[in-house]
PDB file of N, CA and C in Angstrom:
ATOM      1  N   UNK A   1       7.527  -6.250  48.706  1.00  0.00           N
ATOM      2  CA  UNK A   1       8.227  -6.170  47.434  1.00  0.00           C
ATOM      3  C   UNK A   1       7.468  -5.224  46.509  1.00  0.00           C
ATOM      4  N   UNK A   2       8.252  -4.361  45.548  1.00  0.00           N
ATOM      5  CA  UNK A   2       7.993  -3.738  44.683  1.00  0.00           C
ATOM      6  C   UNK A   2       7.393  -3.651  43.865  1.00  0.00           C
ATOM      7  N   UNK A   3       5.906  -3.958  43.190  1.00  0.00           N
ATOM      8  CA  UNK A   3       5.710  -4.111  41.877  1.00  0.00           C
ATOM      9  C   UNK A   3       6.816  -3.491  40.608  1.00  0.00           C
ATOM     10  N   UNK A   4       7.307  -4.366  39.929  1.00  0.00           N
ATOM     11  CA  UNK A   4       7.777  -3.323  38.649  1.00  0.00           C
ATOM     12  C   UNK A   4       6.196  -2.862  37.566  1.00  0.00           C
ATOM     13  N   UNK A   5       7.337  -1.274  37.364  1.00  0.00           N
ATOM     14  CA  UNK A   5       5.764  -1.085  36.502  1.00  0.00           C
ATOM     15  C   UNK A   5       5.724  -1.693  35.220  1.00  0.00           C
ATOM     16  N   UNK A   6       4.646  -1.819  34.375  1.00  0.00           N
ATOM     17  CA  UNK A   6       4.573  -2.423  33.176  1.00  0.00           C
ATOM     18  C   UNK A   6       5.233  -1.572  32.208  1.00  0.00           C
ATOM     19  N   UNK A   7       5.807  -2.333  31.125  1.00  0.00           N
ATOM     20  CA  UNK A   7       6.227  -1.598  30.104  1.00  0.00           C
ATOM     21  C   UNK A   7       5.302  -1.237  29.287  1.00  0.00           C
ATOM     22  N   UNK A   8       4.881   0.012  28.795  1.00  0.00           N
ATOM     23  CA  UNK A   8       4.053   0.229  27.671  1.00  0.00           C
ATOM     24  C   UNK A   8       4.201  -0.052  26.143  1.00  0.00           C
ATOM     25  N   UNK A   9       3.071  -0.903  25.862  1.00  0.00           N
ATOM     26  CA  UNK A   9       3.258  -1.214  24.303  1.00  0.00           C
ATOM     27  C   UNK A   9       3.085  -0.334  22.806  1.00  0.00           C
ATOM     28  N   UNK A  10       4.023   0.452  21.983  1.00  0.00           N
ATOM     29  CA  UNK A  10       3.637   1.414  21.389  1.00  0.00           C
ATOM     30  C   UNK A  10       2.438   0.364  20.787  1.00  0.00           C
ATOM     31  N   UNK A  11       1.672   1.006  20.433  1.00  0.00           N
ATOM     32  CA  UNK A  11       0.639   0.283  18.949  1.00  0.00           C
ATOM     33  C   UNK A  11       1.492   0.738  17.857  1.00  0.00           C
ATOM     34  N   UNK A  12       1.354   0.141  16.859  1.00  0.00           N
ATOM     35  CA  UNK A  12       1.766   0.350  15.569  1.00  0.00           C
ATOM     36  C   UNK A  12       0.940  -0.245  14.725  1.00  0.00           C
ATOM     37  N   UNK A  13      -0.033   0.570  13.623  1.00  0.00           N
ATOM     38  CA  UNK A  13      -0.883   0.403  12.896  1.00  0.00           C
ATOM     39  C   UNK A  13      -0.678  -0.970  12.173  1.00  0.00           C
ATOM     40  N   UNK A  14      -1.255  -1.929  11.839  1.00  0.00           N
ATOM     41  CA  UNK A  14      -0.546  -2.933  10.577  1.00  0.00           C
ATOM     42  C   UNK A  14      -2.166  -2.324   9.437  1.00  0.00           C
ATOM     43  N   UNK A  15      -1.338  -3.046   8.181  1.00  0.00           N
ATOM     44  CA  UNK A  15      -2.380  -3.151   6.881  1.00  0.00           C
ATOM     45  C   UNK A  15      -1.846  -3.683   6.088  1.00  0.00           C
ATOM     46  N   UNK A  16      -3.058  -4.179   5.120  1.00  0.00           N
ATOM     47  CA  UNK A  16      -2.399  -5.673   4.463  1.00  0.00           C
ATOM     48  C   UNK A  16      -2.457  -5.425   2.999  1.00  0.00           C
ATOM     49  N   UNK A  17      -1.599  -5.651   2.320  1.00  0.00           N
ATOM     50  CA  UNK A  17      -1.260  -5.687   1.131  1.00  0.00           C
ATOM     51  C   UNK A  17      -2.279  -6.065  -0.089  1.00  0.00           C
ATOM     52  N   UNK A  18      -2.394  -5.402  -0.758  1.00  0.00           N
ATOM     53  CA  UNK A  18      -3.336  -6.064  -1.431  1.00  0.00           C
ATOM     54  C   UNK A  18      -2.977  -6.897  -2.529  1.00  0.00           C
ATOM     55  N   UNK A  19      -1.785  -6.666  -2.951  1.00  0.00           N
ATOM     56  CA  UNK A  19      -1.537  -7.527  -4.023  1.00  0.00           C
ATOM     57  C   UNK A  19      -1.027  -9.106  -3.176  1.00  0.00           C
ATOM     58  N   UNK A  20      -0.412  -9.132  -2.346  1.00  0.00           N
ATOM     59  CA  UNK A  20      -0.073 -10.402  -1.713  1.00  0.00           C
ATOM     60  C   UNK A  20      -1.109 -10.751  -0.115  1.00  0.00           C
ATOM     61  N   UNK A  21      -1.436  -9.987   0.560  1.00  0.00           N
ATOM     62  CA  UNK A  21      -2.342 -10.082   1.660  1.00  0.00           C
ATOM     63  C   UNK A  21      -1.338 -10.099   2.663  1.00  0.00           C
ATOM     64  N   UNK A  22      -0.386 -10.130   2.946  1.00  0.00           N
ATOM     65  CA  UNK A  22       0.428  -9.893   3.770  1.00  0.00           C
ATOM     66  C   UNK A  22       0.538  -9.008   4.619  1.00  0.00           C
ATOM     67  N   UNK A  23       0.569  -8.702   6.262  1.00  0.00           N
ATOM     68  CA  UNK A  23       0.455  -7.836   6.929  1.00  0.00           C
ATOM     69  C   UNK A  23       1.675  -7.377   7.249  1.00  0.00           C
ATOM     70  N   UNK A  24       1.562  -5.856   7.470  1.00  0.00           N
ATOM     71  CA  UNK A  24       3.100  -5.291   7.823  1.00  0.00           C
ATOM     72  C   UNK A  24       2.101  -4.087   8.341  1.00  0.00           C
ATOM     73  N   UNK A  25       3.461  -3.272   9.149  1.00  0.00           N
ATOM     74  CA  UNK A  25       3.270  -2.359   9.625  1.00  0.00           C
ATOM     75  C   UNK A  25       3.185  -0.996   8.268  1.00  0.00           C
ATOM     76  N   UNK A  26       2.595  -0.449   8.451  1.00  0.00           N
ATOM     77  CA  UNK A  26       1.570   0.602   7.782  1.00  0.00           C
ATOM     78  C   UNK A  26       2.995   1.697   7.103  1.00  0.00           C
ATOM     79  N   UNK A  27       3.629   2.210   7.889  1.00  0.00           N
ATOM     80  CA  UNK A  27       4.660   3.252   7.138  1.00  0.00           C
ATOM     81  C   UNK A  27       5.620   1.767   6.341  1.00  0.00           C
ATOM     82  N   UNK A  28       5.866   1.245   6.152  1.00  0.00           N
ATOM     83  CA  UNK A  28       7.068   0.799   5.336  1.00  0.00           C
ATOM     84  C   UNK A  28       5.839   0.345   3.793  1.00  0.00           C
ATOM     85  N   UNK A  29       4.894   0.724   3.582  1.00  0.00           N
ATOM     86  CA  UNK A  29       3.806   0.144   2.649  1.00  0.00           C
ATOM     87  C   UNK A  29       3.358   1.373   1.810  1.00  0.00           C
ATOM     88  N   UNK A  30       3.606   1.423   0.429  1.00  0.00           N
ATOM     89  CA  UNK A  30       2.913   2.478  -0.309  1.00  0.00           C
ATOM     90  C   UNK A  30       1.322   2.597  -0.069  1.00  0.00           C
ATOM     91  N   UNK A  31       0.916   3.677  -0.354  1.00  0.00           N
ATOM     92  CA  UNK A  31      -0.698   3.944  -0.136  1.00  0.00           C
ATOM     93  C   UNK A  31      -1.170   4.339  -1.452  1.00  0.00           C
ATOM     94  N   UNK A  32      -2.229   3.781  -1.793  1.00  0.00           N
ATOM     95  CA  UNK A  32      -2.794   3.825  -3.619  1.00  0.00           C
ATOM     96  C   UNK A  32      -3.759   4.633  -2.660  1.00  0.00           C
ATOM     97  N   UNK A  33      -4.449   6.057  -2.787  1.00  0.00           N
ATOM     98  CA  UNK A  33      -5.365   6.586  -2.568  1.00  0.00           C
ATOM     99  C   UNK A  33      -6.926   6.906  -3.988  1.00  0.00           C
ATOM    100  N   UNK A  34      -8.101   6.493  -3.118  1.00  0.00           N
ATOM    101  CA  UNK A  34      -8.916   6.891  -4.418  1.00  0.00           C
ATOM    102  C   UNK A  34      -9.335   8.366  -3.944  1.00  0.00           C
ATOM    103  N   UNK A  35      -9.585   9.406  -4.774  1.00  0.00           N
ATOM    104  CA  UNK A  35      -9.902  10.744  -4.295  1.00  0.00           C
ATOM    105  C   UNK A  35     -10.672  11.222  -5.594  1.00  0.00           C
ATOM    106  N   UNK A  36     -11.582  12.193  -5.609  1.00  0.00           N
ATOM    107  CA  UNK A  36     -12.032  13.004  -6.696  1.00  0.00           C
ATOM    108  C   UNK A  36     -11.000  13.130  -7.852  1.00  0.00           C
ATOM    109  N   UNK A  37      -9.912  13.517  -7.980  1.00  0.00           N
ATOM    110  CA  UNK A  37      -8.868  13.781  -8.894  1.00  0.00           C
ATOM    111  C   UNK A  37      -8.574  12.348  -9.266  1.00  0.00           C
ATOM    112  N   UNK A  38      -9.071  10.977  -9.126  1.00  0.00           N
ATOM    113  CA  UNK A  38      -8.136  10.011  -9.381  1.00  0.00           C
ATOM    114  C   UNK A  38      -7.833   9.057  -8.693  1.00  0.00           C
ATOM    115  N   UNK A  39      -7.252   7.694  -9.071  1.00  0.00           N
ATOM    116  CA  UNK A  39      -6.233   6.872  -7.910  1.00  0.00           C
ATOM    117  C   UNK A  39      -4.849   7.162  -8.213  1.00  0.00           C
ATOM    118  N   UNK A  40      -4.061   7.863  -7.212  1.00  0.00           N
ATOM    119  CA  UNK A  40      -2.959   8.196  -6.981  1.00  0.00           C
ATOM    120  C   UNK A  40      -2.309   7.218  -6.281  1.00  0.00           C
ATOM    121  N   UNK A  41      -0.650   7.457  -6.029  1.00  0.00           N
ATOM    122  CA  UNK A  41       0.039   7.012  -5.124  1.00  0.00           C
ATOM    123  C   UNK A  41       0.614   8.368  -3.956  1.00  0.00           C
ATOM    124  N   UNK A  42       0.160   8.067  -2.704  1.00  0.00           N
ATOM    125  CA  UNK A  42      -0.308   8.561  -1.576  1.00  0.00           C
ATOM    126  C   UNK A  42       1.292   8.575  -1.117  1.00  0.00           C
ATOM    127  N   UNK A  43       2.128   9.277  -1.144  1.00  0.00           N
ATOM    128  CA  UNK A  43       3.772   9.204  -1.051  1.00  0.00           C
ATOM    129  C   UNK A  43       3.495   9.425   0.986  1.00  0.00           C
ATOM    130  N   UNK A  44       2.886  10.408   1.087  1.00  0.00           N
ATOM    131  CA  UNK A  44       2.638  11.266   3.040  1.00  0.00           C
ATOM    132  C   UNK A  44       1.512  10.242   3.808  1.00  0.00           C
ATOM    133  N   UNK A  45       0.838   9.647   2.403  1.00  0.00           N
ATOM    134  CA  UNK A  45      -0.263   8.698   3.513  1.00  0.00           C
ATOM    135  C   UNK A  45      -1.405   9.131   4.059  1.00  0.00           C
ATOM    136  N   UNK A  46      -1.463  10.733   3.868  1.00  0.00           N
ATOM    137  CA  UNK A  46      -2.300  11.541   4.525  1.00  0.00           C
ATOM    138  C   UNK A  46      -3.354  12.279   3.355  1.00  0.00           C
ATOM    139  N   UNK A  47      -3.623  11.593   2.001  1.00  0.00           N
ATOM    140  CA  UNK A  47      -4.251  12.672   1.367  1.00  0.00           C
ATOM    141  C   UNK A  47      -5.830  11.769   1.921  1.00  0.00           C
ATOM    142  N   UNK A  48      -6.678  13.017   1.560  1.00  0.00           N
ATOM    143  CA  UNK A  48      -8.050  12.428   1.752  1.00  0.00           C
ATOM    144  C   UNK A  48      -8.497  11.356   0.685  1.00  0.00           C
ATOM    145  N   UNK A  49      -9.520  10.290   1.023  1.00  0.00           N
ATOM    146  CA  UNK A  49     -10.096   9.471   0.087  1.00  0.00           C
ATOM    147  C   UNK A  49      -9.821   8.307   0.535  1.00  0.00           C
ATOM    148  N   UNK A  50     -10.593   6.675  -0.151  1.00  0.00           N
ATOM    149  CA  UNK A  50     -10.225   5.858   0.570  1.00  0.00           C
ATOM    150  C   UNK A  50      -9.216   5.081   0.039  1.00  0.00           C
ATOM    151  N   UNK A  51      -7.946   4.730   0.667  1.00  0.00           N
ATOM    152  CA  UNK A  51      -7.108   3.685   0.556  1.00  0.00           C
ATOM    153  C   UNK A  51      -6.709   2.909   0.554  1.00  0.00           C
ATOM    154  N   UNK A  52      -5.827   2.097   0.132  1.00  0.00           N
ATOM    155  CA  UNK A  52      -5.566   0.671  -0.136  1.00  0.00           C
ATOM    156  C   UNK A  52      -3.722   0.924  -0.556  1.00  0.00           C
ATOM    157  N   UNK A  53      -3.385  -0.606   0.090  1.00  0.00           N
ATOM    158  CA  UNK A  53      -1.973  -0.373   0.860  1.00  0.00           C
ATOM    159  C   UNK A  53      -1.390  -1.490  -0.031  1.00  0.00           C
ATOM    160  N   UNK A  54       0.293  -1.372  -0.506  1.00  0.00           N
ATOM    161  CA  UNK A  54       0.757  -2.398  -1.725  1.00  0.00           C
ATOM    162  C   UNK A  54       2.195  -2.371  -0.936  1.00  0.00           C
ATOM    163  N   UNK A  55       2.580  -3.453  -0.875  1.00  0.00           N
ATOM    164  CA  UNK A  55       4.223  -3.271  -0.886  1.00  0.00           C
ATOM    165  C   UNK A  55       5.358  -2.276  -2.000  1.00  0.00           C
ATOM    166  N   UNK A  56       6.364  -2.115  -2.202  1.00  0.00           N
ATOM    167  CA  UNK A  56       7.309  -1.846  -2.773  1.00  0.00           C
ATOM    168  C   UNK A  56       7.826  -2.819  -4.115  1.00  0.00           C
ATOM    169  N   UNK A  57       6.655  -4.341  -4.328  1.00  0.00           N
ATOM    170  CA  UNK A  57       7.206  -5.112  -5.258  1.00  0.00           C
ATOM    171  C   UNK A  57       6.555  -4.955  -6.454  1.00  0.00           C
ATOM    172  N   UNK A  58       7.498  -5.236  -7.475  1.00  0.00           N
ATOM    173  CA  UNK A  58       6.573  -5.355  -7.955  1.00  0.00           C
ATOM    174  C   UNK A  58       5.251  -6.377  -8.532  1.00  0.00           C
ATOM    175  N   UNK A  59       5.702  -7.632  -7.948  1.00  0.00           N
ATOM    176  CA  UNK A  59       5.228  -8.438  -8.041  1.00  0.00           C
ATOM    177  C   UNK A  59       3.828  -8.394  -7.649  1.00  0.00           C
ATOM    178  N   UNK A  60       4.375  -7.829  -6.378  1.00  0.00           N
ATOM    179  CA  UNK A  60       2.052  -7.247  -5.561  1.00  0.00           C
ATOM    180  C   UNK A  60       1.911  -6.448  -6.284  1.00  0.00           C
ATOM    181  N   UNK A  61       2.311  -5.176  -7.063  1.00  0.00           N
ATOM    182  CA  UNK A  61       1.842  -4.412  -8.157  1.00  0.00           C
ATOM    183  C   UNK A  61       1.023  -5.036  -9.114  1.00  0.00           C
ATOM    184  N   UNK A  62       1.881  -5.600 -10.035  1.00  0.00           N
ATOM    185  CA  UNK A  62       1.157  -6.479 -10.756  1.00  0.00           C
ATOM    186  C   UNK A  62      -0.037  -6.931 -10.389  1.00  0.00           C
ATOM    187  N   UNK A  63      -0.120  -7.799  -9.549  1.00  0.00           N
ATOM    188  CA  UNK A  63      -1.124  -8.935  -8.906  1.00  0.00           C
ATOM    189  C   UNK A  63      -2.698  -7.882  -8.590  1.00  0.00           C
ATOM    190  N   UNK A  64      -1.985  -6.635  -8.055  1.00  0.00           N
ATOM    191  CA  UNK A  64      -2.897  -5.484  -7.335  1.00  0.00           C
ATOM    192  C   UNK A  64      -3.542  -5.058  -8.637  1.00  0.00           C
ATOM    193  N   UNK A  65      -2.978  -5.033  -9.585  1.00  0.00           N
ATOM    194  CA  UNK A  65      -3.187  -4.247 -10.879  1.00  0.00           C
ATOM    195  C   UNK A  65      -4.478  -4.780 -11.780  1.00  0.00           C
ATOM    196  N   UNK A  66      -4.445  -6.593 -11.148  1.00  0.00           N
ATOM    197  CA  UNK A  66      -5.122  -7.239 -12.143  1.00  0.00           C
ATOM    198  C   UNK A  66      -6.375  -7.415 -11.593  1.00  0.00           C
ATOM    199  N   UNK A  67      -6.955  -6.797 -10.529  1.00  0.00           N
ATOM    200  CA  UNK A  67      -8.096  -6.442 -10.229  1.00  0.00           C
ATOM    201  C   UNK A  67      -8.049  -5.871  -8.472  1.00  0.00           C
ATOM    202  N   UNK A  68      -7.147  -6.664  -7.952  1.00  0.00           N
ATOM    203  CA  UNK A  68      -7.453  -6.371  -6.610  1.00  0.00           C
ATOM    204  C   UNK A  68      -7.397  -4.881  -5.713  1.00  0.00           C
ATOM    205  N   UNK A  69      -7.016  -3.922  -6.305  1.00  0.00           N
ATOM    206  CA  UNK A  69      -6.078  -2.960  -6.182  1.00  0.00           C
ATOM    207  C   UNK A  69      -7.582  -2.197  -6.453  1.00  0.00           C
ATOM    208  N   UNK A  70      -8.591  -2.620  -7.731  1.00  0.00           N
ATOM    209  CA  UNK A  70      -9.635  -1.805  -7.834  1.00  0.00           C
ATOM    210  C   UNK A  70     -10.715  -2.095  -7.150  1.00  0.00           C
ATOM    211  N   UNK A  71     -10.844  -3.741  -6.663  1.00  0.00           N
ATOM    212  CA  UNK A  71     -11.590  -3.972  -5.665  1.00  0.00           C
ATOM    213  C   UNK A  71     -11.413  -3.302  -4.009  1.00  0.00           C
ATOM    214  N   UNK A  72     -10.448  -3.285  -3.503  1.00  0.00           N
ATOM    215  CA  UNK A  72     -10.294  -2.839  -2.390  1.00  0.00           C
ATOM    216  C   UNK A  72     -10.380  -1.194  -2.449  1.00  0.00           C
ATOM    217  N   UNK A  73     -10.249  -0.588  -3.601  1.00  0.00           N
ATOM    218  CA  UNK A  73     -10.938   0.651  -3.287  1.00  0.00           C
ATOM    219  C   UNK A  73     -12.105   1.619  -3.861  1.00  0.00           C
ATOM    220  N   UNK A  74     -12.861  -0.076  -4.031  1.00  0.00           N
ATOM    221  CA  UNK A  74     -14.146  -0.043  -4.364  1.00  0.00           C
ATOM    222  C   UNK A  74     -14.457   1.122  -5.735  1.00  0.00           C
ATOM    223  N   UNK A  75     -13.643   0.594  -6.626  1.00  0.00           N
ATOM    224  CA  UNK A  75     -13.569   1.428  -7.773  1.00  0.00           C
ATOM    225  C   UNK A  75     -13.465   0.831  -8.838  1.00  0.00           C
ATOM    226  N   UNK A  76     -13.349   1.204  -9.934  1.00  0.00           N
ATOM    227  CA  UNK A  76     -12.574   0.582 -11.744  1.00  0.00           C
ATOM    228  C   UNK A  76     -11.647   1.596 -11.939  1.00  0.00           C
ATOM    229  N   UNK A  77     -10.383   0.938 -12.076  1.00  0.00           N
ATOM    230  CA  UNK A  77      -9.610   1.945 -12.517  1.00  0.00           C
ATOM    231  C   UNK A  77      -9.820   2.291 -14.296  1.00  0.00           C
ATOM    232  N   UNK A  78      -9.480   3.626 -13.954  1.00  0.00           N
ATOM    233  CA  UNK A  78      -9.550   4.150 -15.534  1.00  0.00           C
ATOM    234  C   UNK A  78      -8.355   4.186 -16.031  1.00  0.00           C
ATOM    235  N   UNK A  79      -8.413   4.495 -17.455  1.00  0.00           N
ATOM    236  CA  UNK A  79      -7.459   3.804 -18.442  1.00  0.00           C
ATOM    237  C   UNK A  79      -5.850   5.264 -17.945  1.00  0.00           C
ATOM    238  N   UNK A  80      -6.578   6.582 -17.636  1.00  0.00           N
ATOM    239  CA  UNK A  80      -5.394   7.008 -16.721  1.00  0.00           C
ATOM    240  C   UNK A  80      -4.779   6.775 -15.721  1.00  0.00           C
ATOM    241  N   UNK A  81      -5.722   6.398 -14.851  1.00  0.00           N
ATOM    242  CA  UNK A  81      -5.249   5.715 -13.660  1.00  0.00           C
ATOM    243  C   UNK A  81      -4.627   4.402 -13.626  1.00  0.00           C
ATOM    244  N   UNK A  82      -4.649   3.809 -14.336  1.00  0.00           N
ATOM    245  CA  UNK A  82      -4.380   2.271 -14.519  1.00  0.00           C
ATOM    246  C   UNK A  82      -2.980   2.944 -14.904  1.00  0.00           C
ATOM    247  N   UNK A  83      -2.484   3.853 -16.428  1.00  0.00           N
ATOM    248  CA  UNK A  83      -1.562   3.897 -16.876  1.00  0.00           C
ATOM    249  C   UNK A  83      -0.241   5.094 -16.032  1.00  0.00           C
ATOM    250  N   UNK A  84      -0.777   5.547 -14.860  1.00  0.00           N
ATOM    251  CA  UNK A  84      -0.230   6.490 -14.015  1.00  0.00           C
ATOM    252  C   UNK A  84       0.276   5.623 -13.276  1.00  0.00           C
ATOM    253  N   UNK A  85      -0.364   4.441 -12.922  1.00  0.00           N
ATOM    254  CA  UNK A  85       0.071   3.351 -11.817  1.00  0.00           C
ATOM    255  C   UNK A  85       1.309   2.484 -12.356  1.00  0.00           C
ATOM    256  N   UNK A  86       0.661   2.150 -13.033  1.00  0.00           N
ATOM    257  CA  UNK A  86       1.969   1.354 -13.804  1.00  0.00           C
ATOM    258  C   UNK A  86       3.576   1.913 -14.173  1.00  0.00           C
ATOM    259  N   UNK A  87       3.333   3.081 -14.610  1.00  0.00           N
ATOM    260  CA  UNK A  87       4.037   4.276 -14.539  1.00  0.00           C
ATOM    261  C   UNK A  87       5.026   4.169 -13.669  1.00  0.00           C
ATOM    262  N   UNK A  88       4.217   4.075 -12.272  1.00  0.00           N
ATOM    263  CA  UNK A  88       4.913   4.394 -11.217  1.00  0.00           C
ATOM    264  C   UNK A  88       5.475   2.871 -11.034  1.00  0.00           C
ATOM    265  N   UNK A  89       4.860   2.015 -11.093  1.00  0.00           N
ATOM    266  CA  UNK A  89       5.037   0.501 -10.789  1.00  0.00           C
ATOM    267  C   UNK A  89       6.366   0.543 -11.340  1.00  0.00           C
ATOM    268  N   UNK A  90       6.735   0.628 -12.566  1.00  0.00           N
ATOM    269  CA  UNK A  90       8.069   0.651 -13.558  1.00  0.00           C
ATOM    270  C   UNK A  90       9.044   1.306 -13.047  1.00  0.00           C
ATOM    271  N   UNK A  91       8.833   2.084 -12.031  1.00  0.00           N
ATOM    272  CA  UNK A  91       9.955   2.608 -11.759  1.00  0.00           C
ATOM    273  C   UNK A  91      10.285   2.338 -10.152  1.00  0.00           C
ATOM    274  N   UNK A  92       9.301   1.473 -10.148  1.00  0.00           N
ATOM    275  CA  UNK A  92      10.232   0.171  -8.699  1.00  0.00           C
ATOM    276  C   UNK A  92      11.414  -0.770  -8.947  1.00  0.00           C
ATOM    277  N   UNK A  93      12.237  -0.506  -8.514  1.00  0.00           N
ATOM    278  CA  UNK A  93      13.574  -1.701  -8.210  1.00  0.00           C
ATOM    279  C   UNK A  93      12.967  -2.878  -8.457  1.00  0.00           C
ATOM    280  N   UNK A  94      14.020  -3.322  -9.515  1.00  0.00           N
ATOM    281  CA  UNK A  94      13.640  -4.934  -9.783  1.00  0.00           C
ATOM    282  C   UNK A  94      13.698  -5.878  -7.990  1.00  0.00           C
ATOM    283  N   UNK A  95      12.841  -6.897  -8.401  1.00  0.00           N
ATOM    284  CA  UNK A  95      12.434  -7.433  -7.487  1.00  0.00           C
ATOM    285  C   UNK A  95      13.634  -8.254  -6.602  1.00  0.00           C
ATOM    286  N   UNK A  96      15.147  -8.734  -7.226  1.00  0.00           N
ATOM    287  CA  UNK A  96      15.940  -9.259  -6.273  1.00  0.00           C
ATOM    288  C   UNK A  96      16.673  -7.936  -5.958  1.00  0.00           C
ATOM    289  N   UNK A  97      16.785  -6.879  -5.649  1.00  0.00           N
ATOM    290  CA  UNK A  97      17.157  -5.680  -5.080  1.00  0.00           C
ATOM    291  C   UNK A  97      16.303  -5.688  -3.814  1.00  0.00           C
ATOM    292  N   UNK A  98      15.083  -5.656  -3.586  1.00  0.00           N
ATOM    293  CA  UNK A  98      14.136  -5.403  -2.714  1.00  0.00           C
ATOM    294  C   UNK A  98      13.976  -7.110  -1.319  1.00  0.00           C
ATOM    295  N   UNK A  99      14.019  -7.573  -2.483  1.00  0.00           N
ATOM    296  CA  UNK A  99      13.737  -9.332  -1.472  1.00  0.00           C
ATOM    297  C   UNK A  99      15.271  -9.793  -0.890  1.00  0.00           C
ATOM    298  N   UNK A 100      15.145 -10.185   0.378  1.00  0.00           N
ATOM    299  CA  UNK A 100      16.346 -10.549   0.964  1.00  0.00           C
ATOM    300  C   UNK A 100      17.202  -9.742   1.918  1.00  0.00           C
TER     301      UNK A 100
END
C-alpha cells in the first residue's frame, strides 16, 4: 500500500495584541512601529524599528494607549506621538461595525 504524502502546513505568523492580548494572525492586525522619526502606524508592516501589534478596535486602542502600547515598545510616548495615534484611533469604525 501507498503511503499518502503529507499535507504541508503553511505557517502563518500569529502576534498578540496589545491592548487586549489576544492572538491572531499577524496581517489582519495594525502595526504601531517605534523608529527614529517617531511611533507611527506601520500601514505595509515592513518599516524598520521595533513593533507592537493592536487590533482594528477601538477599544484595544484605548487600553494600548493607557500605557501598554508604550510598554511593549519599550518607549514613552510623546505628546506627538500619543496625539498622531489617537488621531488615527478616531478614525476607526465605531466598535459595533467591527465586532460580530
Amino acid at each position: 500500500m501507498k503511503k499518502k504524502p503529507a499535507q504541508r502546513v503553511k505557517h502563518v505568523p500569529q502576534r498578540t495584541c496589545v491592548g487586549c492580548r489576544e492572538v491572531l494572525p499577524k496581517r489582519i492586525m495594525l502595526r504601531i512601529v517605534r523608529s527614529p522619526e517617531g511611533v507611527r502606524v506601520d500601514p505595509t508592516g515592513k518599516l524598520a524599528g521595533r513593533g507592537a501589534y493592536l487590533h482594528d478596535r477601538r477599544s484595544c486602542w484605548e487600553r494600548g494607549l493607557k500605557g501598554a502600547l508604550a510598554h511593549a515598545l519599550k518607549t514613552e510616548l510623546s505628546h506627538d506621538d500619543r496625539a498622531h495615534l489617537e488621531e488615527f484611533m478616531n478614525g476607526l469604525p465605531p466598535e459595533e461595525e467591527t465586532s460580530g
